[in-house]
C-alpha atoms as a PDB file:
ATOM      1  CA  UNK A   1       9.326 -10.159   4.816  1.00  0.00           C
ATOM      2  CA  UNK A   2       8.477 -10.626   8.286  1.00  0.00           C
ATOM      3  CA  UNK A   3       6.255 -13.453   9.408  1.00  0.00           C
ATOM      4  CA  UNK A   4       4.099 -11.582  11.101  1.00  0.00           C
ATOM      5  CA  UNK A   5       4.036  -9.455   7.245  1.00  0.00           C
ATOM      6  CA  UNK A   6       2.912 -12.569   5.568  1.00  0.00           C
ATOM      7  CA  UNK A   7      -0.112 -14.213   7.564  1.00  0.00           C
ATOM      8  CA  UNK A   8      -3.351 -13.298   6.305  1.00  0.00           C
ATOM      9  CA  UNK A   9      -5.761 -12.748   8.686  1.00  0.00           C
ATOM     10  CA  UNK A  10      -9.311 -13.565   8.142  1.00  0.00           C
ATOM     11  CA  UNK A  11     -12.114 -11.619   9.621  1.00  0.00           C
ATOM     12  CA  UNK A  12     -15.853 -10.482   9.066  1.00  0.00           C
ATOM     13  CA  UNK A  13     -14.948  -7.173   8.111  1.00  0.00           C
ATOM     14  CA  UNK A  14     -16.085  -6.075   4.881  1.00  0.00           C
ATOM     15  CA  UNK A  15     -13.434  -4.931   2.596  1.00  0.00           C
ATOM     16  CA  UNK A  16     -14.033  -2.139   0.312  1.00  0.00           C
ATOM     17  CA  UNK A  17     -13.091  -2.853  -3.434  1.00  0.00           C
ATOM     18  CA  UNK A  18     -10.485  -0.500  -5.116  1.00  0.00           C
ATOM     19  CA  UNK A  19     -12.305  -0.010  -8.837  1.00  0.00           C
ATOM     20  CA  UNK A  20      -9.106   0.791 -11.366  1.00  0.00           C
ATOM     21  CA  UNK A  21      -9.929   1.541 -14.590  1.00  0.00           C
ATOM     22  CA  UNK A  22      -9.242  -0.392 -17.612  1.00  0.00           C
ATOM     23  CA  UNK A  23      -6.784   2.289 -18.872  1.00  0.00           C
ATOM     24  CA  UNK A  24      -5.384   3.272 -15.659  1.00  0.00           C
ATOM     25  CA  UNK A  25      -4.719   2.979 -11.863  1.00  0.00           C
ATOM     26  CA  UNK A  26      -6.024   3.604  -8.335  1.00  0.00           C
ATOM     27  CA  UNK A  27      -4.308   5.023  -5.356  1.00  0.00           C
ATOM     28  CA  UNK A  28      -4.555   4.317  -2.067  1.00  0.00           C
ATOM     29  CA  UNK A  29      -3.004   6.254   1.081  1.00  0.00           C
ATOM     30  CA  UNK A  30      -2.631   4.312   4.200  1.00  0.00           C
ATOM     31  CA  UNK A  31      -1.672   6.853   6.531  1.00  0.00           C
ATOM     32  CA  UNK A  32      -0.258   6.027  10.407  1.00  0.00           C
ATOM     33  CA  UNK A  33      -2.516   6.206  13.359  1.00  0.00           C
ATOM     34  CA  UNK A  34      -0.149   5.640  15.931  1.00  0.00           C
ATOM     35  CA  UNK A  35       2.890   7.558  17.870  1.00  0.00           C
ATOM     36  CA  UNK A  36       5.101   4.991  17.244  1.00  0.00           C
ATOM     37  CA  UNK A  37       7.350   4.419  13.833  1.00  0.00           C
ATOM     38  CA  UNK A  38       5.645   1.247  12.142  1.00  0.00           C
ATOM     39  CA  UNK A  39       6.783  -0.846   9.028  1.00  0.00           C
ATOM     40  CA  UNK A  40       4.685  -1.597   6.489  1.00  0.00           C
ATOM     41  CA  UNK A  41       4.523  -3.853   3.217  1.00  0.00           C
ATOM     42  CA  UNK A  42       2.139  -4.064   0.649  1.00  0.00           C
ATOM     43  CA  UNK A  43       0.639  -6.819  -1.639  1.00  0.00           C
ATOM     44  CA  UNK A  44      -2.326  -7.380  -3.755  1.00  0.00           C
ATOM     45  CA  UNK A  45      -4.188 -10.129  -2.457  1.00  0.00           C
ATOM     46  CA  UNK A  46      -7.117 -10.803  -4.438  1.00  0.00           C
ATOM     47  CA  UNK A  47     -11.080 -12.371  -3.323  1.00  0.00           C
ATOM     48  CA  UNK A  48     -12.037 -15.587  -3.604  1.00  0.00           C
ATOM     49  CA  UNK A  49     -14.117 -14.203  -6.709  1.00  0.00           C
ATOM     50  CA  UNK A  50     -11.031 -12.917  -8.464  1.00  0.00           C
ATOM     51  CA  UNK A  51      -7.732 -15.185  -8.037  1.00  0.00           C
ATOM     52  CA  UNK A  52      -7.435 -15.570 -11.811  1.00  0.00           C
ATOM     53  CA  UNK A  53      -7.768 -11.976 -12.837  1.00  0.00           C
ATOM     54  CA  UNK A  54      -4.617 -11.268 -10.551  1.00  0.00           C
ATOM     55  CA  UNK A  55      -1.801 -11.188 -12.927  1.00  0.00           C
ATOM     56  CA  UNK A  56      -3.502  -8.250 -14.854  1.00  0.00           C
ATOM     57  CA  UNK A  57      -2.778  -6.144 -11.964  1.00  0.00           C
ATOM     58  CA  UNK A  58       0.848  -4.319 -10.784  1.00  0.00           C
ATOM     59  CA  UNK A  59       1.466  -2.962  -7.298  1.00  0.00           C
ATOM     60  CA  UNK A  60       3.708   0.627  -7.913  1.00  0.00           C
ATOM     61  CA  UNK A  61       7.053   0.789  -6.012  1.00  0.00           C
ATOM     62  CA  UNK A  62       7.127   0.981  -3.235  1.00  0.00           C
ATOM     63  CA  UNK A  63       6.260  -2.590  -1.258  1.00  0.00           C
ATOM     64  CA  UNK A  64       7.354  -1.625   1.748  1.00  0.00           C
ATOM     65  CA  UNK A  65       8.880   0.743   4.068  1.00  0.00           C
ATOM     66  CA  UNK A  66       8.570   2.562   7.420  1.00  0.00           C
ATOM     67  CA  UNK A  67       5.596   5.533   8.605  1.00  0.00           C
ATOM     68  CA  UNK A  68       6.863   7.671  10.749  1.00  0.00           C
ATOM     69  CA  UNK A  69       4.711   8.328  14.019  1.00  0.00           C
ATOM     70  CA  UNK A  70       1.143   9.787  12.995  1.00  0.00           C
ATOM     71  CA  UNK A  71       1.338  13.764  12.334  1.00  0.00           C
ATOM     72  CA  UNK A  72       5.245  12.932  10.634  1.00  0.00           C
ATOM     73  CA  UNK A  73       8.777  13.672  12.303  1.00  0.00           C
ATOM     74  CA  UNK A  74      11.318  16.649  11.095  1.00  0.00           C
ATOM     75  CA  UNK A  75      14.304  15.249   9.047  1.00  0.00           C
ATOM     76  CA  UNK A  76      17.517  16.224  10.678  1.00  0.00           C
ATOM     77  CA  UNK A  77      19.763  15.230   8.542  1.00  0.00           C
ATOM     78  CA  UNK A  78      17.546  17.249   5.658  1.00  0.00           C
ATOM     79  CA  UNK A  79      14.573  19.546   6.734  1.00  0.00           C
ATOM     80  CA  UNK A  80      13.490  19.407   3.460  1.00  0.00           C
ATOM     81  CA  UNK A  81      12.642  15.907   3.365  1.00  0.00           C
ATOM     82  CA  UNK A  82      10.953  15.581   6.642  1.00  0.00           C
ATOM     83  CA  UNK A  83       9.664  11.816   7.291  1.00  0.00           C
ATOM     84  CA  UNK A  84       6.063  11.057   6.198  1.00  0.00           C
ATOM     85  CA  UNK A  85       3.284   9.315   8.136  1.00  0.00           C
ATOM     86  CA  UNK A  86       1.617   8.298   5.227  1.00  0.00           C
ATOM     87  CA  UNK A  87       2.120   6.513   1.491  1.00  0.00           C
ATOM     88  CA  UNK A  88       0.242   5.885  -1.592  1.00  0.00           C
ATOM     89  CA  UNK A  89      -0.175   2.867  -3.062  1.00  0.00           C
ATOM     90  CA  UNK A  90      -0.990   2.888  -6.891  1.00  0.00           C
ATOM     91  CA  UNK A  91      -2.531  -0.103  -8.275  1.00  0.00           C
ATOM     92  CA  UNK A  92      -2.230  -0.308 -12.070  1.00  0.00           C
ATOM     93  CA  UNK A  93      -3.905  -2.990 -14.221  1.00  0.00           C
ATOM     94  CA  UNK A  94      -0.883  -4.985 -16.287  1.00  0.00           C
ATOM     95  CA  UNK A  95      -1.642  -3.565 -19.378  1.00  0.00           C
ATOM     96  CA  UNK A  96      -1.573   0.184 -18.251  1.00  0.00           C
ATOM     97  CA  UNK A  97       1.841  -0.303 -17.009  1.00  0.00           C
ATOM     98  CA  UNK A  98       4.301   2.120 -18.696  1.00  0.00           C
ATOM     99  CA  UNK A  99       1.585   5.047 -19.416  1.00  0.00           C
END
């Protein structure tokens, strides 16, 4: 991944914390504000609180990819498939994975 990918930036922001159930998963859409195509990658980083509980959770394919400028873009090649600007995340604990 890209450096820029990989550096966690602290702030004051309060971050909102994604519940997942014991016997399943969570989703998450992070969708694209901008006009501009803009990578994106994905990782569970967990508080302070909770660095030991972090192997009992899996992040779903896919960890990264590209949004397409905010409102999506047609697919030329198939206008079927046009190209999103968003993409769900699903968060499953470890021992949901499978179900």
């Amino acid at each position: 991944w890209p450096t820029w990918a990989t550096g966690v930036k602290r702030s004051d922001d309060t971050v909102p914390l994604l519940p997942v159930p014991r016997s399943g998963h969570a989703r998450v859409r992070v969708t694209n504000i901008y006009r501009t195509w803009e990578p994106w990658f994905a990782s569970i980083i967990p508080s302070d609180e909770a660095k030991g509980v972090l192997s009992a959770f899996v992040l779903d394919e896919p960890h990264s990819g590209t949004l397409a400028p905010r409102g999506g873009a047609n697919n030329v090649c198939d206008v079927s498939k046009p190209y999103e600007d968003s993409v769900d995340l699903v968060v499953r604990r470890a021992s949901a994975v499978g179900e």
